[in-house]
N, C-alpha and C. Protein backbone atom coordinates (compact mmCIF):
# COMPACT_ATOMS: atom_id res chain seq x y z
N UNK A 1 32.73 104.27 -23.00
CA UNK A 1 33.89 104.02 -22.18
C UNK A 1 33.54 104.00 -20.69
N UNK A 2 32.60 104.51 -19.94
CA UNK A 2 31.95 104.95 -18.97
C UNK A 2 31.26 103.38 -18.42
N UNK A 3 30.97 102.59 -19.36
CA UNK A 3 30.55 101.38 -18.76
C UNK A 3 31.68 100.33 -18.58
N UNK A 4 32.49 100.61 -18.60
CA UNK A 4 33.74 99.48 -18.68
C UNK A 4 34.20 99.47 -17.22
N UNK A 5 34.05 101.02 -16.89
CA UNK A 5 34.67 100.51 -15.50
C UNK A 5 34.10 99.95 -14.00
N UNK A 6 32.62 99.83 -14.08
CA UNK A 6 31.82 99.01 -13.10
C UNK A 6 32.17 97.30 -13.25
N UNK A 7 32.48 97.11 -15.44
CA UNK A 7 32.27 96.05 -15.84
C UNK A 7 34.13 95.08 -14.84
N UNK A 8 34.68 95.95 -14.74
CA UNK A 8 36.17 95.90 -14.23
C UNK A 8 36.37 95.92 -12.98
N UNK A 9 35.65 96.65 -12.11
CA UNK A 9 35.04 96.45 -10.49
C UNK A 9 35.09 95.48 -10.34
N UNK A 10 33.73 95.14 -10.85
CA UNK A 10 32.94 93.79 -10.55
C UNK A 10 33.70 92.68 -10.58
N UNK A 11 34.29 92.55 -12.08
CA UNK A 11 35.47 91.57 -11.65
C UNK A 11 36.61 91.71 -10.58
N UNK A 12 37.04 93.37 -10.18
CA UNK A 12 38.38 93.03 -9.08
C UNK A 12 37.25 92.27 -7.98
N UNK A 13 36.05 93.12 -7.92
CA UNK A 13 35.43 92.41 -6.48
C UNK A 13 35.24 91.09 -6.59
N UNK A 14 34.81 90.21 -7.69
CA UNK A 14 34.71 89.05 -7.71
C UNK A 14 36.19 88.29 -7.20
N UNK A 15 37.13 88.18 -8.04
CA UNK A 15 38.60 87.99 -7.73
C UNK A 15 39.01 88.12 -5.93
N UNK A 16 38.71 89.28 -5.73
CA UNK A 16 39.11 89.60 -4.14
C UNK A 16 38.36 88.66 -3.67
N UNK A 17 37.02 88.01 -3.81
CA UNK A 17 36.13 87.26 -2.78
C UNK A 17 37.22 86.35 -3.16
N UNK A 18 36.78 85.85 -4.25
CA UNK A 18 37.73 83.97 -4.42
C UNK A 18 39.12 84.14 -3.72
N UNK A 19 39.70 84.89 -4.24
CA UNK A 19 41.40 84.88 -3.57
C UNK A 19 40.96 85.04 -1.66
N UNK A 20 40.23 85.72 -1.03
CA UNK A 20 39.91 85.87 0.40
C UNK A 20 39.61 84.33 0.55
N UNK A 21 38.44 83.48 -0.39
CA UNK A 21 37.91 82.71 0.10
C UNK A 21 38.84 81.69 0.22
N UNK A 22 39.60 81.27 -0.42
CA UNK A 22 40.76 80.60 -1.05
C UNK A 22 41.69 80.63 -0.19
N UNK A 23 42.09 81.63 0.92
CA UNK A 23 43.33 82.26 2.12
C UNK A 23 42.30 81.81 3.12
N UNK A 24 41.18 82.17 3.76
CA UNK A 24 40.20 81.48 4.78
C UNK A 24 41.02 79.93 4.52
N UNK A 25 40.54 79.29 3.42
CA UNK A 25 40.05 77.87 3.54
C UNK A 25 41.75 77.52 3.98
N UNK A 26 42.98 77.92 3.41
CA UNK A 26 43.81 77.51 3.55
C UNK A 26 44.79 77.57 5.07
N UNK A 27 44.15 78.83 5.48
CA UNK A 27 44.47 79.27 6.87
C UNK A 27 43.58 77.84 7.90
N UNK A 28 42.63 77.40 7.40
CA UNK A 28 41.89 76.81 8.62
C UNK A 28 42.40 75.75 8.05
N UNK A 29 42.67 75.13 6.81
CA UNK A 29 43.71 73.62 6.85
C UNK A 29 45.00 73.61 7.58
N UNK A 30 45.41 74.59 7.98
CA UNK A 30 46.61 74.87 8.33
C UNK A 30 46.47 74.60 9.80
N UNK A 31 45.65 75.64 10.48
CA UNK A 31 45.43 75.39 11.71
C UNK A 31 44.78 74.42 12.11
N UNK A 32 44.08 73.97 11.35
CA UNK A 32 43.71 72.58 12.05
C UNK A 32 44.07 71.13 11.62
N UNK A 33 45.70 71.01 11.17
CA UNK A 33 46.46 70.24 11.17
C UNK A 33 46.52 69.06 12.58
N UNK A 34 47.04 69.74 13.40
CA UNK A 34 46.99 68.57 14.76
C UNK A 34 45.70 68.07 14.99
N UNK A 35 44.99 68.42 15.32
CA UNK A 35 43.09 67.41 15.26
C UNK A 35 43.19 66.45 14.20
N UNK A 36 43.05 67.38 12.82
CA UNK A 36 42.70 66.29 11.81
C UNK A 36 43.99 65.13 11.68
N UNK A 37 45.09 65.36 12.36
CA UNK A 37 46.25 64.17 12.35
C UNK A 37 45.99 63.43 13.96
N UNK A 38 45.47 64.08 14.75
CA UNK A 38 44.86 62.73 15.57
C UNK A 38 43.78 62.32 15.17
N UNK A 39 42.82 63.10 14.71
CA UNK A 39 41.18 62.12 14.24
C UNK A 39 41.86 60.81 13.73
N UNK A 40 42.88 61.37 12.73
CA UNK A 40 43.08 59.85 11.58
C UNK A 40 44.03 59.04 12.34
N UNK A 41 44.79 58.94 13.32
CA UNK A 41 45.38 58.41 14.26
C UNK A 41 44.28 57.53 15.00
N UNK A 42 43.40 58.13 15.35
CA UNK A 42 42.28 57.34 16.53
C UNK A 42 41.78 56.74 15.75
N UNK A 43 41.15 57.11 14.37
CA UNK A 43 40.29 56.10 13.40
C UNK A 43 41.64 54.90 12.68
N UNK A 44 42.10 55.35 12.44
CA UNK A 44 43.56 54.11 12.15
C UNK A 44 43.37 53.21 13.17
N UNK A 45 44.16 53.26 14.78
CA UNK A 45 43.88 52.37 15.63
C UNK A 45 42.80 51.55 16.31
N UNK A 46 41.66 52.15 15.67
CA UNK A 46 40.75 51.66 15.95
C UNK A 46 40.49 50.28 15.19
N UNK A 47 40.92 50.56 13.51
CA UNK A 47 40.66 50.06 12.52
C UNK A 47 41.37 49.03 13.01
N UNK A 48 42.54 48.80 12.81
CA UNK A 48 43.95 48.13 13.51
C UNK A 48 43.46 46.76 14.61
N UNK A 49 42.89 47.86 15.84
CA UNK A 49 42.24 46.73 16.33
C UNK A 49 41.65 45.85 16.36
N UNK A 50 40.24 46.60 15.59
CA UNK A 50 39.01 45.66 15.22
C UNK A 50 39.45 44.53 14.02
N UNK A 51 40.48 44.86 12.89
CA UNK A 51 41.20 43.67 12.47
C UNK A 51 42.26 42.77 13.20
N UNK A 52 42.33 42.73 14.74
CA UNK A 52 43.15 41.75 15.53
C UNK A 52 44.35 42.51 14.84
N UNK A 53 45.29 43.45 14.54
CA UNK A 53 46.18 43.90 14.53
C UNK A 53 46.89 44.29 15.74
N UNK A 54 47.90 44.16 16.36
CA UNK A 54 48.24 44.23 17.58
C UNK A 54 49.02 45.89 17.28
N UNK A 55 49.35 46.05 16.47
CA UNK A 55 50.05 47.65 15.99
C UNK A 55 49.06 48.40 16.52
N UNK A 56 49.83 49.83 17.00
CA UNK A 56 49.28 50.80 17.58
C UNK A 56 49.65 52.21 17.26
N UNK A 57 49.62 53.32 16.57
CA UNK A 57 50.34 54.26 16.13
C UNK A 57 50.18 55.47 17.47
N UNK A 58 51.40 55.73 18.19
CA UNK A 58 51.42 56.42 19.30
C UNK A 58 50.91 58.20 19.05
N UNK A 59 52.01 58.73 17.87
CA UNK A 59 51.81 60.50 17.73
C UNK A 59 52.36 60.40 15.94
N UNK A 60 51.24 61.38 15.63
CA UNK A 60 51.99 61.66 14.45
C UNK A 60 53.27 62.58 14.52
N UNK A 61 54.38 62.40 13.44
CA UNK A 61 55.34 63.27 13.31
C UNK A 61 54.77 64.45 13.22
N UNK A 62 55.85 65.39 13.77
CA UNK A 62 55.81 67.24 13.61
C UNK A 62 55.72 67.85 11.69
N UNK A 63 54.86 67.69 11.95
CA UNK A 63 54.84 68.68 10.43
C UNK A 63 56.60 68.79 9.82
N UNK A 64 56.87 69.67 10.38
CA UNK A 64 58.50 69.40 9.86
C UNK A 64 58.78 68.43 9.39
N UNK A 65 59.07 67.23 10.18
CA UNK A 65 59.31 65.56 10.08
C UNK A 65 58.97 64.98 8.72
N UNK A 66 57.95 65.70 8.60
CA UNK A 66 57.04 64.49 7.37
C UNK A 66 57.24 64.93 5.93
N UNK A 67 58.05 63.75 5.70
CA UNK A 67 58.62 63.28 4.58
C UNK A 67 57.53 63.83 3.84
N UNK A 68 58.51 64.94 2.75
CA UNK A 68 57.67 65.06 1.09
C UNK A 68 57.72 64.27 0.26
N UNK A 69 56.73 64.47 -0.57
CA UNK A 69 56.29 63.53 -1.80
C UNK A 69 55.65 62.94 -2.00
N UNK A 70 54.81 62.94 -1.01
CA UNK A 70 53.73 61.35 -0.68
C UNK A 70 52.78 61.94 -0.11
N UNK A 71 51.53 61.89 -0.66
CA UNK A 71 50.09 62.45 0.18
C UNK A 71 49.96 61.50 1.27
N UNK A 72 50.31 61.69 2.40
CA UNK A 72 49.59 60.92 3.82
C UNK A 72 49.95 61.60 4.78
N UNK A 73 50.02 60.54 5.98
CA UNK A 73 50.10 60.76 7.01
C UNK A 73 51.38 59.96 7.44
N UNK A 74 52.34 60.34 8.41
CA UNK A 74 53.62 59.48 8.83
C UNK A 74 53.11 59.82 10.32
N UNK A 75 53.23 58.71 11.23
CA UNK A 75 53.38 58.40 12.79
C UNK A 75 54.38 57.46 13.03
N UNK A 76 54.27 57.80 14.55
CA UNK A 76 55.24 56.81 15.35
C UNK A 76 54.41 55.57 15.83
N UNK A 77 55.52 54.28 15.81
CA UNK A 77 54.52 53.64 16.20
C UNK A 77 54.91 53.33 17.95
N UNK A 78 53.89 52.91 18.67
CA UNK A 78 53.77 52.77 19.75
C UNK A 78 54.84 51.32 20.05
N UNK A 79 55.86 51.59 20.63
CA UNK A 79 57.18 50.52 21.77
C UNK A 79 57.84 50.39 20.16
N UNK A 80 58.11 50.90 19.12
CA UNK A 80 58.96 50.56 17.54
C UNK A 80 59.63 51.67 17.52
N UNK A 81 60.94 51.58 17.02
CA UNK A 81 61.46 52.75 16.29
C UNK A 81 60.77 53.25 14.70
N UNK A 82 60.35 52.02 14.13
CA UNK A 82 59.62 51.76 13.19
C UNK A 82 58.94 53.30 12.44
N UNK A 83 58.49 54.16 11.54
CA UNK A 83 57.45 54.83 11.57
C UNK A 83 56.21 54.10 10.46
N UNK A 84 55.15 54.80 10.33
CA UNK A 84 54.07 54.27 10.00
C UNK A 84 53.45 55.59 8.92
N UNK A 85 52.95 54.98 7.47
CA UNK A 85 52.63 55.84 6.95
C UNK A 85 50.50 55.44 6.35
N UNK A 86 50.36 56.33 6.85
CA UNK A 86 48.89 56.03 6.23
C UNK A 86 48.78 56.92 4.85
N UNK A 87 47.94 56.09 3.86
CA UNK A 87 47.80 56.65 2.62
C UNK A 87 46.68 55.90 1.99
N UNK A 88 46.55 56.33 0.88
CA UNK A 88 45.31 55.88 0.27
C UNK A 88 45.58 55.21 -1.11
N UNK A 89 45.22 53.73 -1.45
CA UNK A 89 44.76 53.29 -2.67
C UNK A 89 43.58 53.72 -3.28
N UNK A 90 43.72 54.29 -4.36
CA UNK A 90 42.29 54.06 -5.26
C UNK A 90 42.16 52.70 -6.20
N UNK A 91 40.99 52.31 -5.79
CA UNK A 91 40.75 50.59 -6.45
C UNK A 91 39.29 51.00 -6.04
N UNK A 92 38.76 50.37 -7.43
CA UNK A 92 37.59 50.09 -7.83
C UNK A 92 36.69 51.31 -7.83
N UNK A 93 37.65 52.58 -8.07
CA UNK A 93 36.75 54.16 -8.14
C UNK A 93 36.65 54.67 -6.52
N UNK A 94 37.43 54.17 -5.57
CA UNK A 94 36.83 54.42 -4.06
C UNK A 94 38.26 54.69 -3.44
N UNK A 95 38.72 55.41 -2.54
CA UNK A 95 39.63 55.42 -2.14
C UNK A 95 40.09 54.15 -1.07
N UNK A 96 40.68 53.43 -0.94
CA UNK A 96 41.26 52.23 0.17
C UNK A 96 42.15 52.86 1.29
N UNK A 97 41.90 52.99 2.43
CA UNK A 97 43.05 53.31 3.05
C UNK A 97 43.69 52.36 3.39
N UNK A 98 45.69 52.81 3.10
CA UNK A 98 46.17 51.66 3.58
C UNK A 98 47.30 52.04 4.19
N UNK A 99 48.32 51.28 5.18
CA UNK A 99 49.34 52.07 5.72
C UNK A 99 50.47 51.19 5.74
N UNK A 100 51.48 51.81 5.92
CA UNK A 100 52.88 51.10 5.42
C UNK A 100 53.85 51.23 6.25
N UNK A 101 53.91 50.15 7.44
CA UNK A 101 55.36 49.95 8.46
C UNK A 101 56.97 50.14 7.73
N UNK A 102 57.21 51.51 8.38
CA UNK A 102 58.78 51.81 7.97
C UNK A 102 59.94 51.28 8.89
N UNK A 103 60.70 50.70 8.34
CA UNK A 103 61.92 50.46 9.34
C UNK A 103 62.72 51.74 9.27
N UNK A 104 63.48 52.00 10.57
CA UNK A 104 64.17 53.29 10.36
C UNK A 104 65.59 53.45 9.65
N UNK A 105 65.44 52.13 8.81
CA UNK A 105 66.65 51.96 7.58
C UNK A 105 65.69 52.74 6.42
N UNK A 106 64.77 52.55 6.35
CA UNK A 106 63.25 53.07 5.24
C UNK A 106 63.12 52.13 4.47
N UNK A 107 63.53 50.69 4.67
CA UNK A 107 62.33 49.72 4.37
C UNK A 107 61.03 49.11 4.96
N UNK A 108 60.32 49.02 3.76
CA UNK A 108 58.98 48.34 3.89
C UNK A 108 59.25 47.55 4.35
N UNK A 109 58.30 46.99 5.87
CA UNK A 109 58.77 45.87 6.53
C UNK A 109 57.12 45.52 6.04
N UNK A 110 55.72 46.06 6.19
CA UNK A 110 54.47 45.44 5.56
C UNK A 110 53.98 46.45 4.85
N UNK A 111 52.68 45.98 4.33
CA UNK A 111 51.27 46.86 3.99
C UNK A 111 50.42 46.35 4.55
N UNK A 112 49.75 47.03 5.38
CA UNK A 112 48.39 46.72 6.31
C UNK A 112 47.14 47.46 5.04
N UNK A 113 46.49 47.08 5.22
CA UNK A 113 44.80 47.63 4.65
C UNK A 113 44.40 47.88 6.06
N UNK A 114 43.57 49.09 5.83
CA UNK A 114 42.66 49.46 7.10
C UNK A 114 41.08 49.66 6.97
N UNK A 115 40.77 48.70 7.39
CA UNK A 115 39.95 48.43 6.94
C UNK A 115 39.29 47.37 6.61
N UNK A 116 37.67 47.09 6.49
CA UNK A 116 37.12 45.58 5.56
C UNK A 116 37.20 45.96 4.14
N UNK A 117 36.83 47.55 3.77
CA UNK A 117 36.78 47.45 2.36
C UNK A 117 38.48 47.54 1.64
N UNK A 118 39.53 48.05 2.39
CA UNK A 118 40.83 47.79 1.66
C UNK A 118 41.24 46.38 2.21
N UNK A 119 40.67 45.56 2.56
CA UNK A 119 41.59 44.25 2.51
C UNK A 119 40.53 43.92 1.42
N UNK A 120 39.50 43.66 1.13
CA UNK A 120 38.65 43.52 -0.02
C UNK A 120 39.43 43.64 -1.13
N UNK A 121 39.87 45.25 -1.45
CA UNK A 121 40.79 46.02 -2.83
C UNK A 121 41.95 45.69 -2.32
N UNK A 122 42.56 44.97 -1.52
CA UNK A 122 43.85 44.54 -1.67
C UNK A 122 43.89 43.03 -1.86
N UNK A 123 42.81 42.10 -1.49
CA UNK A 123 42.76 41.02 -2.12
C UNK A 123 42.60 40.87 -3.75
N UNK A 124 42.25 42.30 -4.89
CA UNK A 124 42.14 41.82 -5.74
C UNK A 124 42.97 42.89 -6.84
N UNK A 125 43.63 43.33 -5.66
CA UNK A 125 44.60 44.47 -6.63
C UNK A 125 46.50 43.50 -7.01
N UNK A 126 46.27 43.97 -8.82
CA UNK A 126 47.52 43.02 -9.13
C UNK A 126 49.15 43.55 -8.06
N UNK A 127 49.88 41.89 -8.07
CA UNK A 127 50.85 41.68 -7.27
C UNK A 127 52.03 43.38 -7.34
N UNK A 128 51.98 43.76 -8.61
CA UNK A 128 52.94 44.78 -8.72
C UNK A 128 52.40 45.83 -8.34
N UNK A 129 51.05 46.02 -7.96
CA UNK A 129 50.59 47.44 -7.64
C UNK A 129 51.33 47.78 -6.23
N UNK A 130 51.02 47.15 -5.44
CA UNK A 130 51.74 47.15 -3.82
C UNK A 130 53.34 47.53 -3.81
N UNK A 131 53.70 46.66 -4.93
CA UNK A 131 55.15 47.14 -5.14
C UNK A 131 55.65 48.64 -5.81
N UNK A 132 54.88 48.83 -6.72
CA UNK A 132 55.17 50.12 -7.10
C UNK A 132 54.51 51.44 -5.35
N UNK A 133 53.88 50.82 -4.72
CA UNK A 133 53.66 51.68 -3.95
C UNK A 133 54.83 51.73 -3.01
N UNK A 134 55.20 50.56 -2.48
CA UNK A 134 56.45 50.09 -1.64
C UNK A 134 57.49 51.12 -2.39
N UNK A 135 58.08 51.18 -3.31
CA UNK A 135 59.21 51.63 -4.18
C UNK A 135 58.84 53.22 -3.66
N UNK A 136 58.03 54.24 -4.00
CA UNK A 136 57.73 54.95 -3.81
C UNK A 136 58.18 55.90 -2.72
N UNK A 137 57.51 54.77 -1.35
CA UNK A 137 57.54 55.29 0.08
C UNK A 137 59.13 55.25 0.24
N UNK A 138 59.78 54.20 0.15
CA UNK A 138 60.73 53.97 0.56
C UNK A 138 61.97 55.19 -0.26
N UNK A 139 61.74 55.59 -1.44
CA UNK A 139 61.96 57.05 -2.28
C UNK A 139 62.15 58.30 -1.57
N UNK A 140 60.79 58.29 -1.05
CA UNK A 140 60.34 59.36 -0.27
C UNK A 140 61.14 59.58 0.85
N UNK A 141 60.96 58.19 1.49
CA UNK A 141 61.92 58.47 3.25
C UNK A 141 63.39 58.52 3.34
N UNK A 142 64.18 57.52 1.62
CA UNK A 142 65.42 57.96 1.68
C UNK A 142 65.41 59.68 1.21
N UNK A 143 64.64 60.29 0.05
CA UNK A 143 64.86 61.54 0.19
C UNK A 143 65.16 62.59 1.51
N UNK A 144 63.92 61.95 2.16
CA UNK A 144 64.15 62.98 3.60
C UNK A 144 64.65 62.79 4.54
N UNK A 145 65.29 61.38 4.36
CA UNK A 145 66.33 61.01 5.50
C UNK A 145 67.61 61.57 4.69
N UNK A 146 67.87 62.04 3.29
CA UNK A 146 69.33 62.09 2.77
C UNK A 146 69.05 63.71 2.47
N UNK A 147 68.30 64.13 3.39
CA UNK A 147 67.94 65.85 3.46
C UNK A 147 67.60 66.37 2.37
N UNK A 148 66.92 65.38 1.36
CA UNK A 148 66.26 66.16 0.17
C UNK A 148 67.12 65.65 -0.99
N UNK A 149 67.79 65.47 -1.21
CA UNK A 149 68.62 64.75 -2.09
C UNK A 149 68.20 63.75 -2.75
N UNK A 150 68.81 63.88 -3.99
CA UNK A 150 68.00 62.54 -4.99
C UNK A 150 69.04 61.47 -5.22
């Protein structure tokens, strides 16, 4: 009976590391929210440009702001009431980034690819995929424009 309880330690101590390590990692995603939402802001407009896109995404929304349900990113766009959502296709095993001009009714007004390799996976991704993504966003922004409500 005498060996059981080092064998029971060992596991709380194991447990305590992972659960510590697990609160670290989540504390520093947390705090470093604003950087990593301008990094992808500056790499977006960059992208934007270098495809002759004249769009410009000014600030991302306040954490608060941003519509649940949808893994991305939502900004403002620069002189639009418009907002702008960056997100990701997977096509062909690789992630595509692509982003989606909101009217502030919350229709899809486009889909931009950002990028050479997502206009590539969007030249050969079928006609309804874009649409089921469109349907989605536009889900999402009436939810959080109708305060959560379905």
């Amino acid at each position: 009976m005498g060996s059981a309880a080092p064998a029971l330690r060992d596991r709380a101590i194991l447990a305590a590391w992972v659960a510590g390590a697990v609160l670290a990692a989540l504390l520093a995603w947390s705090l470093t929210y604003s950087p990593r939402m301008g990094a992808l802001m500056g790499a977006v407009n960059r992208a934007l440009a270098a495809s002759g896109e004249g769009l410009r995404l000014s600030e991302p929304l306040p954490r608060a702001l941003q519509p649940s349900g949808l893994m991305g990113a939502w900004y403002s766009i620069e002189g639009s009431d418009s907002l702008f959502l960056v997100f990701a296709v997977m096509r062909d095993g690789i992630l595509a980034p692509h982003g989606a001009e909101v009217s502030p009714e919350g229709r899809i007004e486009r889909i931009l690819p950002i990028g050479a390799h997502s206009a590539q996976a969007s030249d050969r991704m079928p006609a309804g995929a874009l649409r089921v993504y469109s349907r989605r966003i536009e889900a999402a922004f009436a939810r959080a424009a109708g305060g959560g409500q379905r």
